[in-house]
Protein backbone atom coordinates (compact mmCIF):
# COMPACT_ATOMS: atom_id res chain seq x y z
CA UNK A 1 -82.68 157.71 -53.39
CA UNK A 2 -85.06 155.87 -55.82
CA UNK A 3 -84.46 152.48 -55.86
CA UNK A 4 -85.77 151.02 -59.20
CA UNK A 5 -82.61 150.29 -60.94
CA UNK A 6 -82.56 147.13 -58.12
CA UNK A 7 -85.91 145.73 -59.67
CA UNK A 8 -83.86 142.85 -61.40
CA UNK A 9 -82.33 141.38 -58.33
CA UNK A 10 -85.86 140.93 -56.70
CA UNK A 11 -87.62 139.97 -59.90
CA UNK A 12 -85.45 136.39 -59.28
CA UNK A 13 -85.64 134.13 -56.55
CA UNK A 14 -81.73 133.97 -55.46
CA UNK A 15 -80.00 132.80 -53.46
CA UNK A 16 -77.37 135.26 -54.35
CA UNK A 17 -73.84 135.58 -54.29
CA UNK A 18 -73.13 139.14 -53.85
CA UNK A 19 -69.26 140.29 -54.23
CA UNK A 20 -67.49 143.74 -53.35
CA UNK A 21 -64.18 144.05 -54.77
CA UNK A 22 -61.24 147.13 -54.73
CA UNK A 23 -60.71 147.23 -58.48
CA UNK A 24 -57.92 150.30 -57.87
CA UNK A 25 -54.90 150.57 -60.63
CA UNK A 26 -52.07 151.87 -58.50
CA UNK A 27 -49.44 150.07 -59.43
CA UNK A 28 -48.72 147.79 -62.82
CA UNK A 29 -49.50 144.74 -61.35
CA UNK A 30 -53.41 145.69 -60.32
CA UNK A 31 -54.96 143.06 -62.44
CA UNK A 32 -52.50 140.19 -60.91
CA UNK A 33 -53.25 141.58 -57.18
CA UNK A 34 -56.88 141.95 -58.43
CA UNK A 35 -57.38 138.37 -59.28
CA UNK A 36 -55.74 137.24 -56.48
CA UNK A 37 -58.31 138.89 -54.06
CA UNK A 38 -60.95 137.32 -56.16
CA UNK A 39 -59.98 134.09 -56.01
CA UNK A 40 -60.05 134.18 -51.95
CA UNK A 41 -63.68 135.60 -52.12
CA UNK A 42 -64.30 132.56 -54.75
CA UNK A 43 -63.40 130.24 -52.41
CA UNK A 44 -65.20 131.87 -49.83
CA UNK A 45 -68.26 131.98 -51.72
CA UNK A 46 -68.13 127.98 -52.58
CA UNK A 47 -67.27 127.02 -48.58
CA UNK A 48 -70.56 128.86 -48.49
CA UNK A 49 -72.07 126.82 -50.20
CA UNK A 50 -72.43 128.96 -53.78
CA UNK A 51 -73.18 127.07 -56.80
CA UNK A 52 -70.65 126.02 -59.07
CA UNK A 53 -71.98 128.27 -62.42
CA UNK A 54 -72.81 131.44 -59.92
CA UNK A 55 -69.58 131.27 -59.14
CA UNK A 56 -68.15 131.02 -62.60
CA UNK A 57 -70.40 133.66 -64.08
CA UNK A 58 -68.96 136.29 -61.73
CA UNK A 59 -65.47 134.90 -62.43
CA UNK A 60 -66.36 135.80 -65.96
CA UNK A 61 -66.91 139.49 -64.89
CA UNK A 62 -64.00 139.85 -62.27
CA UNK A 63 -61.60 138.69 -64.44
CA UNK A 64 -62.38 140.14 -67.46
CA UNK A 65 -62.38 143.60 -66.06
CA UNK A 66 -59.65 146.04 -67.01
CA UNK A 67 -58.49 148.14 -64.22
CA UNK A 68 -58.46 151.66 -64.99
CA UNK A 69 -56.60 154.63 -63.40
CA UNK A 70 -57.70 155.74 -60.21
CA UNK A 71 -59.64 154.68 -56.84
CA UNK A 72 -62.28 152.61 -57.53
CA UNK A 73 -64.78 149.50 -56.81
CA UNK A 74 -66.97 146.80 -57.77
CA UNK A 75 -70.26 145.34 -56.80
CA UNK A 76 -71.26 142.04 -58.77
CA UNK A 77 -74.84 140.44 -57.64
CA UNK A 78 -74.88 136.74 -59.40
CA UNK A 79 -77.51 133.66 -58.79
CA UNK A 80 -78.16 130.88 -60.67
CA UNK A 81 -75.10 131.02 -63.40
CA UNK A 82 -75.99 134.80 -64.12
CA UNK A 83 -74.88 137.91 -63.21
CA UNK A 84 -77.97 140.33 -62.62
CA UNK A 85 -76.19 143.28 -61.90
CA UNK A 86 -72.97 144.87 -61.91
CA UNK A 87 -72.02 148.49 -60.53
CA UNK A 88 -69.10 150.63 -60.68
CA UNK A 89 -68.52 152.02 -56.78
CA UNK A 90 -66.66 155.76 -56.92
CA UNK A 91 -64.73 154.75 -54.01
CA UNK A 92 -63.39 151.09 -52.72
CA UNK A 93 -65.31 149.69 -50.71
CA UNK A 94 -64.21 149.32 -46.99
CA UNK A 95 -63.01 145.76 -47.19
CA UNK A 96 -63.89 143.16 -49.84
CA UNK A 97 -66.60 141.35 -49.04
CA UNK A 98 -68.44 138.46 -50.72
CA UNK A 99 -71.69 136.66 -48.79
CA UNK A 100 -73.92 133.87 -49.92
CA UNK A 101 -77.44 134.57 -48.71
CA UNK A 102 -81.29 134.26 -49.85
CA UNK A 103 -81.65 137.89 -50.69
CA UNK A 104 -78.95 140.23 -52.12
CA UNK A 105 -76.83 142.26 -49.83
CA UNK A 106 -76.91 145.48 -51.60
CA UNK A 107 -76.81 147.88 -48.38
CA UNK A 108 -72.71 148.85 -48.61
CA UNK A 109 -73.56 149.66 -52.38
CA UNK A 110 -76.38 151.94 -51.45
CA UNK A 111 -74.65 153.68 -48.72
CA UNK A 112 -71.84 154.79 -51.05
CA UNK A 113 -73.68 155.61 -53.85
CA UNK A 114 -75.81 158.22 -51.35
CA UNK A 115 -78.02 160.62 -53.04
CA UNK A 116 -78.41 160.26 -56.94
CA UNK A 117 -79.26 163.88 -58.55
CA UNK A 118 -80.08 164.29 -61.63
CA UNK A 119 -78.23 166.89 -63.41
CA UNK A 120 -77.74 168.75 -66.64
CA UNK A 121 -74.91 171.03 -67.38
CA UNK A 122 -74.28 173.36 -69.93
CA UNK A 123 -70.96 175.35 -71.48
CA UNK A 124 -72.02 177.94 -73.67
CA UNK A 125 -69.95 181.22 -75.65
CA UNK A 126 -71.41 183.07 -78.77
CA UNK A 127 -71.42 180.55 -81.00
CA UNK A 128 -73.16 177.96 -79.41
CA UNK A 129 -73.32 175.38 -76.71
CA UNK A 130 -72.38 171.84 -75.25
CA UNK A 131 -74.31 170.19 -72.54
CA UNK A 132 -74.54 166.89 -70.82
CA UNK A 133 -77.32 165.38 -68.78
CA UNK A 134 -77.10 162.88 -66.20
CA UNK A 135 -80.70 161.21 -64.62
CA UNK A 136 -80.08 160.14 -61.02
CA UNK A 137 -77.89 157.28 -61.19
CA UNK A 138 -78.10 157.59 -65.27
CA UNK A 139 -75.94 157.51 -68.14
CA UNK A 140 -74.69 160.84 -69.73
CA UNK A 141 -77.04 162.39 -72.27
CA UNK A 142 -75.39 164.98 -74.67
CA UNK A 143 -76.29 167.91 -77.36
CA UNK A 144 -74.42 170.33 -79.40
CA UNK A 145 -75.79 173.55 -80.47
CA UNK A 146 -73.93 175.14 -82.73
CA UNK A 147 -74.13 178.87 -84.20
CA UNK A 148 -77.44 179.32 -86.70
CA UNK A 149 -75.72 182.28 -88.59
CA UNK A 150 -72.48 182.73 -90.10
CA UNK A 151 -72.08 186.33 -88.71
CA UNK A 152 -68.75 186.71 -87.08
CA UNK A 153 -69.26 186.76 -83.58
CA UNK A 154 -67.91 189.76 -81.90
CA UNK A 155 -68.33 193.23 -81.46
CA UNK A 156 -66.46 195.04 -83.82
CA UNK A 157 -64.35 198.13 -83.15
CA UNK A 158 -65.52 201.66 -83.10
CA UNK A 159 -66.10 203.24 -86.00
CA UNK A 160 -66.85 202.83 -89.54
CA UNK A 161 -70.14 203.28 -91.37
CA UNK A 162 -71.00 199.71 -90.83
CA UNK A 163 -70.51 198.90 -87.25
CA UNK A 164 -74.29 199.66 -86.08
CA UNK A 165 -75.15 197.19 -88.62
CA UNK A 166 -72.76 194.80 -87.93
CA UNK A 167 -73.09 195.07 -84.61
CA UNK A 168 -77.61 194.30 -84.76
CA UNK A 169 -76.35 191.63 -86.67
CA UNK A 170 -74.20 189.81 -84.28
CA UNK A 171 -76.53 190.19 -81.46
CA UNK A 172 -79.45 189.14 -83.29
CA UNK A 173 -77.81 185.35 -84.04
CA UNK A 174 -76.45 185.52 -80.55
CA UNK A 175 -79.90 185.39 -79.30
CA UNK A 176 -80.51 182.61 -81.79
CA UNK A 177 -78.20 180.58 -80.49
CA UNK A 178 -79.20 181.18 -76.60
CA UNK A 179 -82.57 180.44 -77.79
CA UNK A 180 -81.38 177.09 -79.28
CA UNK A 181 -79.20 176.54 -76.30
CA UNK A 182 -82.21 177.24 -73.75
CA UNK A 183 -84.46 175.03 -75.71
CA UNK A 184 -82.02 172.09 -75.69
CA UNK A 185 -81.08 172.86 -72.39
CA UNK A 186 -84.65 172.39 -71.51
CA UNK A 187 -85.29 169.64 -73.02
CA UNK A 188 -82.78 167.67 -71.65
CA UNK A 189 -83.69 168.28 -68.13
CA UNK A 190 -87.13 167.44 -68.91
CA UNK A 191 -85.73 164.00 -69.66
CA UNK A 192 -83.87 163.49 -66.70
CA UNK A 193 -85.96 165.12 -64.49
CA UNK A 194 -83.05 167.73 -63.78
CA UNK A 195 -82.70 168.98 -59.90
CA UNK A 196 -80.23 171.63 -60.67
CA UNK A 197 -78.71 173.08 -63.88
CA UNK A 198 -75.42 174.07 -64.48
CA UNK A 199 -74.75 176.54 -66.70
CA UNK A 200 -71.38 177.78 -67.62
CA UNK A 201 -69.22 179.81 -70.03
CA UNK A 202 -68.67 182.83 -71.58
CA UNK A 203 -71.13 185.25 -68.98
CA UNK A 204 -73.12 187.23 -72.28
CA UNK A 205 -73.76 183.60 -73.54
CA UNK A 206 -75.39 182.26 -70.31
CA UNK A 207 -76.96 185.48 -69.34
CA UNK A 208 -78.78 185.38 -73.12
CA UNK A 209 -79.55 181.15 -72.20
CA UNK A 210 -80.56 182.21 -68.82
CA UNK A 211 -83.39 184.22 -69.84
CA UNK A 212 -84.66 182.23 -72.22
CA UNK A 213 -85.14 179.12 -69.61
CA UNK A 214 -88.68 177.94 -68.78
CA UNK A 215 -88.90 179.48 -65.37
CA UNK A 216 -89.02 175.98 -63.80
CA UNK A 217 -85.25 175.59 -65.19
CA UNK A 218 -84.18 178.76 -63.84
CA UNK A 219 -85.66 178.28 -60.37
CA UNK A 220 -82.47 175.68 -59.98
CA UNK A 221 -80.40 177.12 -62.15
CA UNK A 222 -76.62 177.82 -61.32
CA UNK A 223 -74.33 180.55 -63.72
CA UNK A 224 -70.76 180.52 -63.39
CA UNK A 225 -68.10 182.60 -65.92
CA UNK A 226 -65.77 179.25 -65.56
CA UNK A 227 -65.45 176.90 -68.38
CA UNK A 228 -64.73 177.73 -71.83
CA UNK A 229 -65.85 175.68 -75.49
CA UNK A 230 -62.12 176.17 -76.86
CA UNK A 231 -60.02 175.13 -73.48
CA UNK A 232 -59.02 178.14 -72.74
CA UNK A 233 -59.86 178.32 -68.88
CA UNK A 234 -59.38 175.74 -66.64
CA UNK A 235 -61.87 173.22 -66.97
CA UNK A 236 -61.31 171.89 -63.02
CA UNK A 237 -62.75 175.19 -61.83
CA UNK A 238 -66.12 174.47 -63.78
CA UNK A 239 -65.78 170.72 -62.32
CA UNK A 240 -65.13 171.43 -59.05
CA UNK A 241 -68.34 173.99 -59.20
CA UNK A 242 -70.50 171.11 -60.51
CA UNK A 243 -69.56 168.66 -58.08
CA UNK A 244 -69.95 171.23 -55.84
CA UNK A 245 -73.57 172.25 -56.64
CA UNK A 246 -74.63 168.91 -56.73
CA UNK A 247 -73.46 167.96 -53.26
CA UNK A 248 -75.50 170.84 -51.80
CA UNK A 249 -78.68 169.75 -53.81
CA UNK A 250 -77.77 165.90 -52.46
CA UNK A 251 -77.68 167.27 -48.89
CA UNK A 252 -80.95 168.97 -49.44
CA UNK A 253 -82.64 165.87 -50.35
CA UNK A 254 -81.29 164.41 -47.03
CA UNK A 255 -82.62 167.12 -45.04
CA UNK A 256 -85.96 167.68 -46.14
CA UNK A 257 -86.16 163.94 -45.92
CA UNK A 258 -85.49 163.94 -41.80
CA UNK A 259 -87.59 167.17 -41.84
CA UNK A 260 -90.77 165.45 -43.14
CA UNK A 261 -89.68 162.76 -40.83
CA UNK A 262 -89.46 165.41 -37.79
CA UNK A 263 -93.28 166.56 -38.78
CA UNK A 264 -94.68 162.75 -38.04
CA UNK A 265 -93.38 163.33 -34.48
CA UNK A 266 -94.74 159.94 -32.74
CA UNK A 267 -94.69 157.72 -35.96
CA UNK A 268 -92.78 155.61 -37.92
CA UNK A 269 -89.44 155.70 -35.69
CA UNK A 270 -87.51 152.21 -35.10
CA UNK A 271 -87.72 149.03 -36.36
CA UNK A 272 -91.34 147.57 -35.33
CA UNK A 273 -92.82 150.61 -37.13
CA UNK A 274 -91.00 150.69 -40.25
CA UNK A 275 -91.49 146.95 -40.39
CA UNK A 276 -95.11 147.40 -39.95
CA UNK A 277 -95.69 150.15 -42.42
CA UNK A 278 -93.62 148.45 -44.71
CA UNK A 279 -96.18 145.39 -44.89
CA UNK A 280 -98.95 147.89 -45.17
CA UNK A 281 -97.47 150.17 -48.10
CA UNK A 282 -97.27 152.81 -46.20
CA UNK A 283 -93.35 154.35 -46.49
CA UNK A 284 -92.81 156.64 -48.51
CA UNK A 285 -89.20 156.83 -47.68
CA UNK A 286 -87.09 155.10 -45.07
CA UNK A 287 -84.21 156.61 -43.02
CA UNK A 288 -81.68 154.49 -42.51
CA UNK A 289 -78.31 155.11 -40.51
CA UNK A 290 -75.33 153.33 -42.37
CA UNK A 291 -73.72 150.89 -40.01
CA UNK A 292 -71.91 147.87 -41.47
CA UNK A 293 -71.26 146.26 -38.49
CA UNK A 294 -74.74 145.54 -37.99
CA UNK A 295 -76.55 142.41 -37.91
CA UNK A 296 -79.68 142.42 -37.19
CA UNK A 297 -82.46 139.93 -39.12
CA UNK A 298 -85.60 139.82 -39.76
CA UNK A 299 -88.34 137.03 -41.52
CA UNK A 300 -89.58 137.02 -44.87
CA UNK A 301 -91.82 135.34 -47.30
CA UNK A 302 -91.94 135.38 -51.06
CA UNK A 303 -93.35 139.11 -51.42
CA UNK A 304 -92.23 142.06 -51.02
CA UNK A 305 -94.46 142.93 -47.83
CA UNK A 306 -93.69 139.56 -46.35
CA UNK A 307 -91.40 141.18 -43.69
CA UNK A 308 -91.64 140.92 -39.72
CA UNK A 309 -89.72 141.00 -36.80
CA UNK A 310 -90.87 137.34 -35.86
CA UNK A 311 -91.67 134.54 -37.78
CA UNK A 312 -95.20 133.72 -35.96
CA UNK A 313 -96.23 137.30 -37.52
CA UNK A 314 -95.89 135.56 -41.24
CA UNK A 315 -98.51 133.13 -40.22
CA UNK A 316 -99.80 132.92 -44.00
CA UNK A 317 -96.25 132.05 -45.32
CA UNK A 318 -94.91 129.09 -45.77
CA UNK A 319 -91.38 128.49 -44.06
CA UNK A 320 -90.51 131.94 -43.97
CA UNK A 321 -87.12 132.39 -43.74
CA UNK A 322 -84.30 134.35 -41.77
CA UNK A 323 -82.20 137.47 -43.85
CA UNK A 324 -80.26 140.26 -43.15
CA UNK A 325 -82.71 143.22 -41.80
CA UNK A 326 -81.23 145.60 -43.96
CA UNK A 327 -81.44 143.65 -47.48
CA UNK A 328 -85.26 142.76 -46.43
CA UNK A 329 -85.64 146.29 -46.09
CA UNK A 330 -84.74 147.50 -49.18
CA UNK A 331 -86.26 144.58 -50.79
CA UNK A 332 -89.60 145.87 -49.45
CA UNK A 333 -89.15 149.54 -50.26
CA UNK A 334 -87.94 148.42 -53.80
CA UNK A 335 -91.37 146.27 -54.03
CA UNK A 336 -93.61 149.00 -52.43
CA UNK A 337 -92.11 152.05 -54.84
CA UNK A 338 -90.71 153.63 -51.80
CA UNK A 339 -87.17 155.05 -51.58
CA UNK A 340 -84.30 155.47 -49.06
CA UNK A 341 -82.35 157.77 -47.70
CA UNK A 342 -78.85 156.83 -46.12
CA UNK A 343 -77.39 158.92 -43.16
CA UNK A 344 -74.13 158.87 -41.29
CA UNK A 345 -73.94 157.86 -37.47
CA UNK A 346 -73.38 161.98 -36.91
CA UNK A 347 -76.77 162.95 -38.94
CA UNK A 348 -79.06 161.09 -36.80
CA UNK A 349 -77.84 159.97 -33.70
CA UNK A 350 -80.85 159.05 -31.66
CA UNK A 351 -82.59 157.72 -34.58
CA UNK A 352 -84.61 154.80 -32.77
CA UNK A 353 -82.59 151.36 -33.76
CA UNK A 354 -81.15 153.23 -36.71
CA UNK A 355 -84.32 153.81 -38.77
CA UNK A 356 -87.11 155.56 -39.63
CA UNK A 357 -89.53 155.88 -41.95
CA UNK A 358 -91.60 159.21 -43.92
CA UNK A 359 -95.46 158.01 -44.24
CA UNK A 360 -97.49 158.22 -47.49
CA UNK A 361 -100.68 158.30 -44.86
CA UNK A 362 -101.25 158.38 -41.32
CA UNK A 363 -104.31 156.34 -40.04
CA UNK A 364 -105.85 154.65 -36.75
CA UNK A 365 -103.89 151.46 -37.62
CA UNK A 366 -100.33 153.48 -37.53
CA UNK A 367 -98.31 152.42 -34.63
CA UNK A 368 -98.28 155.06 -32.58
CA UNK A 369 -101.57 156.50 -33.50
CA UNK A 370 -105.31 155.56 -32.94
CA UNK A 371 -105.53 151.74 -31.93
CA UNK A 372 -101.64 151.54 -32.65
């Protein structure tokens, strides 16, 4: 998971009020119930010791949000009268939850969000072509091709002088318009950095779109005859095969990850090593196994790789101070370019103290390896 859309919250120096709220709309009276919840974390928040306008700038955002249909969250991060970030969650979150603390306690938001692929997905027939792109954790990018001739688009029945004609014709501006599709198609995942492409429709369409990919697109490319331009076949079936298709691409992230972890065999497993390579920009990406009833802590100073397991070991920082282990952990990965990957208890369950990390480089002065 690459971490850079956190880059505001550690580009201030907090402290932060961090809120996690079940923004749901089952019933009619959602935003009532909603505001109620809100104003118990408020109050939690100021007992806490939150500022007055932190707390009123994320009163700002709870209240004016419009519940919308469905099962839903929100994560607000706020400090000093401003909110920094605010994120949609696609499920709500286990409890609501508001803390008060030095660094921002993004780690429930991270877990949920899992995996971010980017995506692009196309519905194509005869005449042309719709697709939408997605970049991991992006918004929606969209293009319409649309038929370059004005040839009616079908084969035509047998016989007649003119249906060899008529025929060349029609298949000559259908491969116009794969060739416009394939080009778009391209071109969007280009810009999102696509890890699979979707494309769907009428099959003639996304064969012809198909073969005119840059091999790169059609090494993780997906067809499918579901979906149609007009509505005319069920539009869940080409849904479901997206959603689908992405989750197996997700999970294939998350395995090569703990594979390339495997390979280090005797490095970068538990807590003293990731917190050591962390201060030596050395993580590439860390393993971490989601578990919110922990609370461990570590010590930081103002940088990003001003992280330790004890405070004597940030002997060049002044008054370092005590956090939550897991938000100085991201903090660090988000400040060292590295990125995370989140497991479930079941995925790695003798993963030393519930992390690990993949190296960028092995040397002597790896724990674990040479004078380590």
């Amino acid at each position: 998971m690459q971490l850079s859309f956190l880059r505001p919250l550690y580009a201030r120096p907090g402290p932060w009020c961090s809120v996690y709220l079940d923004a749901s709309r089952d019933t009619q009276d959602a935003r009532p119930a909603l505001h109620l919840r809100w104003r118990a974390l408020s109050e939690q928040l100021a007992a806490d010791g939150a500022d007055e306008p932190t707390i009123a700038a994320l009163d700002r955002v709870v209240r004016g949000h419009d519940p919308m249909p469905g099962d839903y969250g929100l994560a607000v991060f706020a400090t000093r009268g401003r909110v920094v970030l605010s994120e949609y969650l696609s499920a709500p979150p286990r409890r609501d939850l508001a803390a008060w603390a030095p660094l921002p306690h993004v780690m429930p938001m991270l877990a949920q969000r899992g995996e971010q692929v980017a995506w692009v997905r196309v519905l194509a027939d005869r005449t042309g072509a719709d697709a939408v792109a997605v970049s991991a954790g992006g918004v929606p990018r969209r293009a319409r091709v649309t038929g370059r001739e004005s040839y009616q688009l079908h084969q035509v029945n047998p016989g007649g002088w003119s249906q060899s004609r008529y025929q060349r014709a029609a298949m000559e501006a259908w491969h116009h318009n794969a060739g416009d599709a394939a080009a778009a198609t391209a071109e969007l995942a280009e810009r999102v950095g696509a890890d699979v492409v979707v494309v769907a429709g009428d099959i003639r369409a996304t064969g012809m779109i198909a073969a005119q990919l840059p091999e790169r697109w059609q090494d993780v490319m997906v067809r499918t005859d579901a979906g149609s331009r007009t509505g005319g076949a069920d539009p869940a079936a080409m849904d479901d095969l997206t959603v689908q298709t992405i989750a197996e691409v997700a999970q294939q992230h998350v395995t090569a990850a703990m594979d390339r972890f495997g390979m280090q065999e005797d490095v970068g497993a538990g807590l003293e090593a990731v917190v050591s390579a962390l201060q030596r920009n050395q993580v590439d990406t860390m393993l971490i196994v989601d578990d919110p009833s922990a609370t461990g802590q570590l010590w930081i100073g103002p940088e990003p790789t001003d992280i330790a397991t004890d405070p004597g070991r940030l002997a060049a920082v002044r008054d370092p101070q005590r956090v939550r282990a897991d938000a100085a952990l991201v903090r660090a990965l988000v400040g060292t370019d590295a990125e995370l990957t989140v497991l479930g208890p079941d995925e790695a369950p003798d993963l030393t103290d519930g992390v690990g990390a993949v190296l960028r480089y092995v040397d002597a002065g790896t724990p674990g390896r040479g004078n380590g």
